[in-house]
C-alpha atoms as a PDB file:
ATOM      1  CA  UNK A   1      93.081  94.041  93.006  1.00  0.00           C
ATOM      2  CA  UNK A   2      94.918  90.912  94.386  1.00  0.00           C
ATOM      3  CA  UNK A   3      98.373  92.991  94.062  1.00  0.00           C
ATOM      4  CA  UNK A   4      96.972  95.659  96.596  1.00  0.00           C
ATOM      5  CA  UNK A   5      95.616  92.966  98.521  1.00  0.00           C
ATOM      6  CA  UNK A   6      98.442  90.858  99.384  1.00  0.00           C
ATOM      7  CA  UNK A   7     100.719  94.262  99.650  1.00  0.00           C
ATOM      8  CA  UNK A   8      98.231  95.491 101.776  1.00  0.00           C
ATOM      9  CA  UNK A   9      98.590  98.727  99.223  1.00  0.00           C
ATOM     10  CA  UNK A  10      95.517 100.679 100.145  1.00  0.00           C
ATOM     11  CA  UNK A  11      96.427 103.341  97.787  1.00  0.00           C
ATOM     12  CA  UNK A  12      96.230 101.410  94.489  1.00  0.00           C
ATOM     13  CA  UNK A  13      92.980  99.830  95.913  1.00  0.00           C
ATOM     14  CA  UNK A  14      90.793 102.977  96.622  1.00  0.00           C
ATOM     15  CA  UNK A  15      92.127 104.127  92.889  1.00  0.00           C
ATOM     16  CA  UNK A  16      89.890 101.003  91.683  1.00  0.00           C
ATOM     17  CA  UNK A  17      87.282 101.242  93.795  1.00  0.00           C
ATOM     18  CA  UNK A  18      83.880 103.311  93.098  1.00  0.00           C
ATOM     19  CA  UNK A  19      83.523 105.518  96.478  1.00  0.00           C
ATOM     20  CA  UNK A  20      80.576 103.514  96.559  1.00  0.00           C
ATOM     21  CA  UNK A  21      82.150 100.370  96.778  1.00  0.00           C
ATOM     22  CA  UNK A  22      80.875  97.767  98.999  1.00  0.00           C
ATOM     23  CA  UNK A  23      82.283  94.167  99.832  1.00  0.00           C
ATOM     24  CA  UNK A  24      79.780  91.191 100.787  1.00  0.00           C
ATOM     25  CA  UNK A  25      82.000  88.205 102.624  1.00  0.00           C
ATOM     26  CA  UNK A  26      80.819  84.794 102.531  1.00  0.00           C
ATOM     27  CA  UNK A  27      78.937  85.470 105.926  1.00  0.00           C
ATOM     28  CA  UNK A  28      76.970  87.858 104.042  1.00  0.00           C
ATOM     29  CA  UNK A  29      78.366  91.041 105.829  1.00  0.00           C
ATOM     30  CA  UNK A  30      78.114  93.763 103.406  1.00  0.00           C
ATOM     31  CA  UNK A  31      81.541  96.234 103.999  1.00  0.00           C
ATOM     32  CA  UNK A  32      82.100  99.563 102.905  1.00  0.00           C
ATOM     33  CA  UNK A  33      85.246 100.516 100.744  1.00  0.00           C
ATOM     34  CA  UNK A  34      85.715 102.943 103.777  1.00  0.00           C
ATOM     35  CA  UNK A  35      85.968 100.241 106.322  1.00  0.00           C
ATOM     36  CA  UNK A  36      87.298  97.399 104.220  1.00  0.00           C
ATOM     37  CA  UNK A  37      90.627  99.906 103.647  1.00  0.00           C
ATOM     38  CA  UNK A  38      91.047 100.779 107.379  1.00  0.00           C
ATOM     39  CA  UNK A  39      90.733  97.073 108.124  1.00  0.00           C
ATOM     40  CA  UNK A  40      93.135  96.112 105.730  1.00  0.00           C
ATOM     41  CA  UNK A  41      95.659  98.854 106.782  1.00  0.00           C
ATOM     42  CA  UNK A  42      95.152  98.014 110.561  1.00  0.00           C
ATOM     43  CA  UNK A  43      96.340  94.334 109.243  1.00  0.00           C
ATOM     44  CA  UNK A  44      92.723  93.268 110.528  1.00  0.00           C
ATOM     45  CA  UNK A  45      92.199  91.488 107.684  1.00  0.00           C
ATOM     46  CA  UNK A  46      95.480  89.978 105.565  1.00  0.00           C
ATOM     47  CA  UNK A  47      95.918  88.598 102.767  1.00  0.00           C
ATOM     48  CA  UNK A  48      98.463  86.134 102.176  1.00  0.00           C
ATOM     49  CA  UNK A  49      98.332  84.390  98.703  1.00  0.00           C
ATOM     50  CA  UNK A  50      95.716  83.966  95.835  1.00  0.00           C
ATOM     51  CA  UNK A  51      95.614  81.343  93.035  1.00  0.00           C
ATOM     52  CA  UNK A  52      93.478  81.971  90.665  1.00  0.00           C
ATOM     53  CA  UNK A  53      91.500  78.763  89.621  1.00  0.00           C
ATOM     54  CA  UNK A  54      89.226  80.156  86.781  1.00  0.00           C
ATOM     55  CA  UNK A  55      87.972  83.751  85.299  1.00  0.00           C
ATOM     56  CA  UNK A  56      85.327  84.626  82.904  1.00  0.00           C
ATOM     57  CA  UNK A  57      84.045  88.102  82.436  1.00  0.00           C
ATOM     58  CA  UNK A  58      81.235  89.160  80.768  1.00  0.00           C
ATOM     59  CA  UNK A  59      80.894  93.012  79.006  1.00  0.00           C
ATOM     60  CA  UNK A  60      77.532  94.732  78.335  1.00  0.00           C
ATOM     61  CA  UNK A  61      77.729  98.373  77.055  1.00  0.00           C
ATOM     62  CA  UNK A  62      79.686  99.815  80.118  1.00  0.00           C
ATOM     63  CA  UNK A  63      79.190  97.013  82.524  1.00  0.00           C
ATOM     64  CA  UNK A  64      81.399  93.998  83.323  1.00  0.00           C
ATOM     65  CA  UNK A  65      80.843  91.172  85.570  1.00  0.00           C
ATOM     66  CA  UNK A  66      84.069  89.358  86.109  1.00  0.00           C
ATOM     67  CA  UNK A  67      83.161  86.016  88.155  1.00  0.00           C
ATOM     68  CA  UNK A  68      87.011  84.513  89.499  1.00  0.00           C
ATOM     69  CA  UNK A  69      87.306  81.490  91.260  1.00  0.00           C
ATOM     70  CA  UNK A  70      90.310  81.742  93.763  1.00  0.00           C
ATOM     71  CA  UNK A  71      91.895  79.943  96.459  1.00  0.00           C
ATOM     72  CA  UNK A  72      92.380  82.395  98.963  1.00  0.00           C
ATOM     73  CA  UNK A  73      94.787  82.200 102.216  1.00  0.00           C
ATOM     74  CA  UNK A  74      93.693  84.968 104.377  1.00  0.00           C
ATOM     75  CA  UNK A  75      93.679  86.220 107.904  1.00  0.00           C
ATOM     76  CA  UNK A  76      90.168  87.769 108.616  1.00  0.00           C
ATOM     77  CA  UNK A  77      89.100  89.185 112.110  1.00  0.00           C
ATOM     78  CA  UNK A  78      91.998  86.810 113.881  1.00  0.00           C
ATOM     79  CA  UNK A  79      90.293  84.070 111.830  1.00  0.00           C
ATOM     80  CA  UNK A  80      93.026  82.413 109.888  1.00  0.00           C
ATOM     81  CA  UNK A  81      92.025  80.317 106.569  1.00  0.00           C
ATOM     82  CA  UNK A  82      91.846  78.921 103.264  1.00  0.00           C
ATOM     83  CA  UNK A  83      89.059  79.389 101.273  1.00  0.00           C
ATOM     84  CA  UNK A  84      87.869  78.602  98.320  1.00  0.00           C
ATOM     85  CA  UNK A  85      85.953  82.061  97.001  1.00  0.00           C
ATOM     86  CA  UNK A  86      84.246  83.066  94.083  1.00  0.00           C
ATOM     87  CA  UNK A  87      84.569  86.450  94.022  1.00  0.00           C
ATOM     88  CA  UNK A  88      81.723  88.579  91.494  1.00  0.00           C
ATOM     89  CA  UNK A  89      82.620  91.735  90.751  1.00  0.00           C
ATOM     90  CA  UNK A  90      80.859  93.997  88.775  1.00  0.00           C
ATOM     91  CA  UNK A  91      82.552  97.064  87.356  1.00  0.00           C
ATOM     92  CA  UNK A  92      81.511 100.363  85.132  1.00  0.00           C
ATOM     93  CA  UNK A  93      83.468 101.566  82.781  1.00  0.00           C
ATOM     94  CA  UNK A  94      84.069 105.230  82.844  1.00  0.00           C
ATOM     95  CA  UNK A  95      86.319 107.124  79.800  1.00  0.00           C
ATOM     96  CA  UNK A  96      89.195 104.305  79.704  1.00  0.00           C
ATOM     97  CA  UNK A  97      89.471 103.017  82.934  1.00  0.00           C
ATOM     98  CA  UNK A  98      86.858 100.287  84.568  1.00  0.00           C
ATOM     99  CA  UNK A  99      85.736 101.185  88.219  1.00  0.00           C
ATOM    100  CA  UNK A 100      84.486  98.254  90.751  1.00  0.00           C
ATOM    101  CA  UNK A 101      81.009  98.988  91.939  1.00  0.00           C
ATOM    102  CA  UNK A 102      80.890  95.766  94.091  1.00  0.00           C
ATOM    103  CA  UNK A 103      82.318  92.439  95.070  1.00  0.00           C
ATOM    104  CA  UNK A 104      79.726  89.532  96.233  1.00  0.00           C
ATOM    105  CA  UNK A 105      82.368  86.388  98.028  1.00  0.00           C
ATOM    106  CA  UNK A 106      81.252  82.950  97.886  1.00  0.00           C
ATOM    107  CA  UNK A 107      82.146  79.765  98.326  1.00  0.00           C
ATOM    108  CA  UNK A 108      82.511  77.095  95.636  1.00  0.00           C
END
């Protein structure tokens, strides 16, 4: 996800994203995969680096949760920032390929 992010490659991201998909920032907004695309496409919101700080990802049947801790250097709504985010994500596996249902940010 982080690849499509930072080359603003809305293509690979909708092919990992349930149609479904929402998005809840840190404020608590909860985005649709819809809007976060055209946002990210209009350069609304870019991102400009990640560094992953820690992962762990728990599996149950066809569920994951993967919980990474990231610092995150972003320009959000002509809001420019570093943030610490923990970003949850949980995902369903469908034949071989695991599909994200949702991503809750937070900061730690």
């Amino acid at each position: 996800m982080y690849q499509g992010l930072l080359e603003r490659d809305t293509e690979l991201l909708d092919g990992l994203l349930d149609s479904g998909y929402t998005l809840t920032h840190m404020t608590g907004y909860r985005q649709s995969r819809t809007e976060w695309l055209q946002q990210i496409d209009s350069g609304e919101m870019r991102y400009h680096s990640a560094q992953p700080r820690s992962t762990a990802v728990e599996v149950t049947g066809d569920t994951a949760v993967l919980v990474g801790r990231d610092v995150v250097d972003a320009t959000i709504w002509g809001g420019c920032g570093i943030w610490n985010l923990q970003l949850t994500t949980t995902f369903e596996r469908r034949d071989d390929t695991w599909i994200a249902l949702r991503t809750v940010a937070t900061t730690f």
